[in-house]
N, C-alpha and C. Protein backbone atom coordinates (compact mmCIF):
# COMPACT_ATOMS: atom_id res chain seq x y z
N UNK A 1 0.83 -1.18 0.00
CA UNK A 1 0.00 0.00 0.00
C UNK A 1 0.87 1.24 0.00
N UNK A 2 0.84 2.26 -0.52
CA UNK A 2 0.71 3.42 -0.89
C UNK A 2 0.97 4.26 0.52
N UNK A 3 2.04 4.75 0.90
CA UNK A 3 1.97 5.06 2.12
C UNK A 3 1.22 6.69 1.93
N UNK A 4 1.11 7.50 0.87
CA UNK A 4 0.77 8.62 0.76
C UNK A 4 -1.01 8.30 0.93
N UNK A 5 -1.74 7.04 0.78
CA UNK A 5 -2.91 6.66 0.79
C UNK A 5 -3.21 6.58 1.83
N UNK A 6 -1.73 6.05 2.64
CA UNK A 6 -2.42 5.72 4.20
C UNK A 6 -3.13 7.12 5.37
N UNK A 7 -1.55 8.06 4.43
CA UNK A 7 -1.62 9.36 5.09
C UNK A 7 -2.89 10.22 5.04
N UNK A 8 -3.37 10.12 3.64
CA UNK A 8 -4.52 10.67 3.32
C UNK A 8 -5.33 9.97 3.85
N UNK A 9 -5.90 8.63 4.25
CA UNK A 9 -6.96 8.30 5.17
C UNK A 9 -6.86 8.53 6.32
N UNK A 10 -5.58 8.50 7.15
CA UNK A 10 -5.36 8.84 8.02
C UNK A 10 -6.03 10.58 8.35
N UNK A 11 -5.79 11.49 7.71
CA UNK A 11 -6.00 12.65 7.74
C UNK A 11 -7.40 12.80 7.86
N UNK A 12 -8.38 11.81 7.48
CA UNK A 12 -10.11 12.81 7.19
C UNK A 12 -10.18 12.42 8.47
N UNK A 13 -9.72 11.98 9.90
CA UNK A 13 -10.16 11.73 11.29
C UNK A 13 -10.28 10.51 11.90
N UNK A 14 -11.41 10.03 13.06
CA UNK A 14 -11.21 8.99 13.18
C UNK A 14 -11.67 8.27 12.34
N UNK A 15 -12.35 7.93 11.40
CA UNK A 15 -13.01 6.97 10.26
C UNK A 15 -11.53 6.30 9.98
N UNK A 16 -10.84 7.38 9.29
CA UNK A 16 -10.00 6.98 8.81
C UNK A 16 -8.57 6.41 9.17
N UNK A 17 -8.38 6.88 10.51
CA UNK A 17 -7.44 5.78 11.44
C UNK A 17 -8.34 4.82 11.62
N UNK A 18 -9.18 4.34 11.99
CA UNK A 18 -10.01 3.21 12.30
C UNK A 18 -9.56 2.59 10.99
N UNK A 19 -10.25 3.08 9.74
CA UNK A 19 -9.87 2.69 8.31
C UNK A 19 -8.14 1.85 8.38
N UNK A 20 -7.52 3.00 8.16
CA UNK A 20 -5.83 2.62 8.16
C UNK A 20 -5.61 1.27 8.93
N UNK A 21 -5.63 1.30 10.17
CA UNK A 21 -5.96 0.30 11.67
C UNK A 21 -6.27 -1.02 10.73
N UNK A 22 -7.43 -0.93 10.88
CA UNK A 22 -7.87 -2.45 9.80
C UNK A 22 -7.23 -2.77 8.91
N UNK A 23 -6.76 -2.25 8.05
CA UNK A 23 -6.25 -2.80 6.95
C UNK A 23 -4.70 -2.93 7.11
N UNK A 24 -4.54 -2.50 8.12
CA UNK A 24 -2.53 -2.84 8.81
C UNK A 24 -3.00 -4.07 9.20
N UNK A 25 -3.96 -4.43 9.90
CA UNK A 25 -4.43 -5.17 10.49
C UNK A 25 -4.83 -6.88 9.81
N UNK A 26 -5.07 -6.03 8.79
CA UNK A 26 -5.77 -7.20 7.81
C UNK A 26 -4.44 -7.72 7.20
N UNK A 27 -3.33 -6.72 6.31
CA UNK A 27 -2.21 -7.11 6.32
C UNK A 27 -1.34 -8.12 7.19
N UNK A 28 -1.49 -7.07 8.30
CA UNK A 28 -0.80 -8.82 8.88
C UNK A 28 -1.39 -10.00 9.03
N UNK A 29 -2.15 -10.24 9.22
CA UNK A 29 -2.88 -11.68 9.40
C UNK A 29 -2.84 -12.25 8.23
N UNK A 30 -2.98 -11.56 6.89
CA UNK A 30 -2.63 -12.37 5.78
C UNK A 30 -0.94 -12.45 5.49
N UNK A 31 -0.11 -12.10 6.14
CA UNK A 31 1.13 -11.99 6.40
C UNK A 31 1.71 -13.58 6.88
N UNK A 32 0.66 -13.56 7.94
CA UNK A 32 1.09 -14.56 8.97
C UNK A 32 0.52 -15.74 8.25
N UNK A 33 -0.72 -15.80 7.49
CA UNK A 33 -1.27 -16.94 7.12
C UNK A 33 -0.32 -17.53 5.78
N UNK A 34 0.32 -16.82 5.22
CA UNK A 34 1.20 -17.21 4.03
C UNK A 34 2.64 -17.76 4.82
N UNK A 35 2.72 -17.26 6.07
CA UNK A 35 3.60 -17.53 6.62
C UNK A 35 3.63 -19.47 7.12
N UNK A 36 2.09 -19.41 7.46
CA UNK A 36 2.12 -20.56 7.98
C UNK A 36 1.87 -21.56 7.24
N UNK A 37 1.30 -21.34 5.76
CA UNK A 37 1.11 -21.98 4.61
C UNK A 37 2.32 -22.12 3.89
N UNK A 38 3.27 -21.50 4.39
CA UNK A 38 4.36 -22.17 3.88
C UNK A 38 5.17 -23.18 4.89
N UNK A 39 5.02 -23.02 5.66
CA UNK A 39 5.62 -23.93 6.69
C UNK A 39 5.05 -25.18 6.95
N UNK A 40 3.73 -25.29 6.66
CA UNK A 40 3.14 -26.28 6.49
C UNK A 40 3.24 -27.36 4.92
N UNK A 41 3.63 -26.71 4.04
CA UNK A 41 4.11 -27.07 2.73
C UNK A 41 5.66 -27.74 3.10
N UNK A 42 6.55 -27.17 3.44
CA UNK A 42 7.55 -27.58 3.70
C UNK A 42 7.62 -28.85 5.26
N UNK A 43 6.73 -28.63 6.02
CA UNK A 43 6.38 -29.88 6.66
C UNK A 43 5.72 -30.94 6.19
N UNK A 44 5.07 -30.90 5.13
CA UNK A 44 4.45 -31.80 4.21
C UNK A 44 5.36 -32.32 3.38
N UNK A 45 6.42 -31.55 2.76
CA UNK A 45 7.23 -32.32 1.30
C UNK A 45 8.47 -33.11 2.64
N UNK A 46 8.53 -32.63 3.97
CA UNK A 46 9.48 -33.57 4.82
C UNK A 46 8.88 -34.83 4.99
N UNK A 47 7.70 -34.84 5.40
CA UNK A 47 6.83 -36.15 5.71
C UNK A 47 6.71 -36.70 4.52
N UNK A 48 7.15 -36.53 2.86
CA UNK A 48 6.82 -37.41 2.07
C UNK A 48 8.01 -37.74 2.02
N UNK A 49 8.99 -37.30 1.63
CA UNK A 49 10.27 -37.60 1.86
C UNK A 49 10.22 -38.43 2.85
N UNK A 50 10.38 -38.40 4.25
CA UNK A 50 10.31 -39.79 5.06
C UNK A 50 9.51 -40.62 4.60
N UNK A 51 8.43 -40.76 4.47
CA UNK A 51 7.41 -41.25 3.79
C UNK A 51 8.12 -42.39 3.00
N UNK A 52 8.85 -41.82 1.95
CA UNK A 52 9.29 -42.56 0.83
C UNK A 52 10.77 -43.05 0.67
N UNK A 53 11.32 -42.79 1.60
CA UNK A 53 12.96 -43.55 2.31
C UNK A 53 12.07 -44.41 3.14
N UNK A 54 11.47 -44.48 3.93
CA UNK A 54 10.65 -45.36 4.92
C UNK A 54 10.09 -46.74 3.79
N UNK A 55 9.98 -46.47 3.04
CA UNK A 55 8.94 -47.17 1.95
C UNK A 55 10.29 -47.94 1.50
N UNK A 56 11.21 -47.54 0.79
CA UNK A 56 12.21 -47.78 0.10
C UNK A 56 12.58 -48.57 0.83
N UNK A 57 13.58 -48.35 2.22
CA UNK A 57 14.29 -49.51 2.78
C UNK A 57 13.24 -50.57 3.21
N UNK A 58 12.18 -50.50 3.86
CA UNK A 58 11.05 -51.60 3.93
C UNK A 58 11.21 -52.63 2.57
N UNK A 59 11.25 -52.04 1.37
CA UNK A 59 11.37 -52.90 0.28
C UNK A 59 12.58 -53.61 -0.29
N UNK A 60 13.91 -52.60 0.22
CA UNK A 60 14.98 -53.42 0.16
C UNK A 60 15.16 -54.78 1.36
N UNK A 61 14.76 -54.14 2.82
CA UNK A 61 14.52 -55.48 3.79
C UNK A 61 13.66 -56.46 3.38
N UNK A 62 12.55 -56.30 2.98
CA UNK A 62 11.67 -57.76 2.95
C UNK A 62 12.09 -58.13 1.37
N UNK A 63 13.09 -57.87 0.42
CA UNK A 63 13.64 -58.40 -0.21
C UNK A 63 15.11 -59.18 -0.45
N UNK A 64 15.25 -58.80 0.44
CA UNK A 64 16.71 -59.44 1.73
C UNK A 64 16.43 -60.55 2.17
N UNK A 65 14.90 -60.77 2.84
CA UNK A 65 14.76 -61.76 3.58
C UNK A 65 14.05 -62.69 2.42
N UNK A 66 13.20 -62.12 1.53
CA UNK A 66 13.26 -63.08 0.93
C UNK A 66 14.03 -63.86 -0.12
N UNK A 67 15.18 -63.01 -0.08
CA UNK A 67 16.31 -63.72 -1.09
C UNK A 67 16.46 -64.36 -0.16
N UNK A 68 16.58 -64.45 1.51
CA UNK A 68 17.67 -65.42 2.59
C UNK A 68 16.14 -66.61 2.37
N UNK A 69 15.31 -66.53 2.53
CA UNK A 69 14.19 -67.52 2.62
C UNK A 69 13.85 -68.73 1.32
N UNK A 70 14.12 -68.12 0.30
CA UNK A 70 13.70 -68.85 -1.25
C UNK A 70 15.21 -69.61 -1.18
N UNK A 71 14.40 -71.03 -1.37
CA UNK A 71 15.00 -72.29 -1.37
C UNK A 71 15.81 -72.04 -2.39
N UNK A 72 16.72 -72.73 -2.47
CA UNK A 72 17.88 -73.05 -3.88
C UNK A 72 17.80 -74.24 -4.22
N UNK A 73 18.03 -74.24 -5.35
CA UNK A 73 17.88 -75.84 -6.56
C UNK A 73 18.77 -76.57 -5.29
N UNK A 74 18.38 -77.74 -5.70
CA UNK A 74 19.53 -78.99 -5.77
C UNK A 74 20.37 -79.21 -6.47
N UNK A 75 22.08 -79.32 -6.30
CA UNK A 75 22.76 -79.38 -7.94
C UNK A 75 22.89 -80.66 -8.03
């Protein structure tokens, strides 16, 4: 915002600090909500990432065991 906009609302009295007020106001909270929408994005792509190393070695182990388990020919 326009700080010469703020000044000028500021100026017609209280309407317009009340005015100004809110919308600093409103600013931050949408400040904070992008804030936390990103942090939550980046806690999400961590949990898939574990997610999917978790997945991975699970599939290298129970393919371990079943190479140690599956019988071998007779020669």
């Amino acid at each position: 915002m326009p700080e010469s906009m703020l000044t000028q609302l500021a100026s017609t009295g209280v309407v317009g600090v009340c005015l100004v007020l809110s919308l600093f106001a409103l600013w931050r909270k949408d400040q904070e909500k992008n804030a936390e929408s990103a942090a939550r994005i980046a806690d999400a792509q961590r949990m898939l990432d574990l997610a999917m190393t978790l997945q991975k070695d699970s599939t290298i182990a129970i393919n371990a065991l079943t190479a140690l388990l599956t019988p071998k020919p007779a020669p």
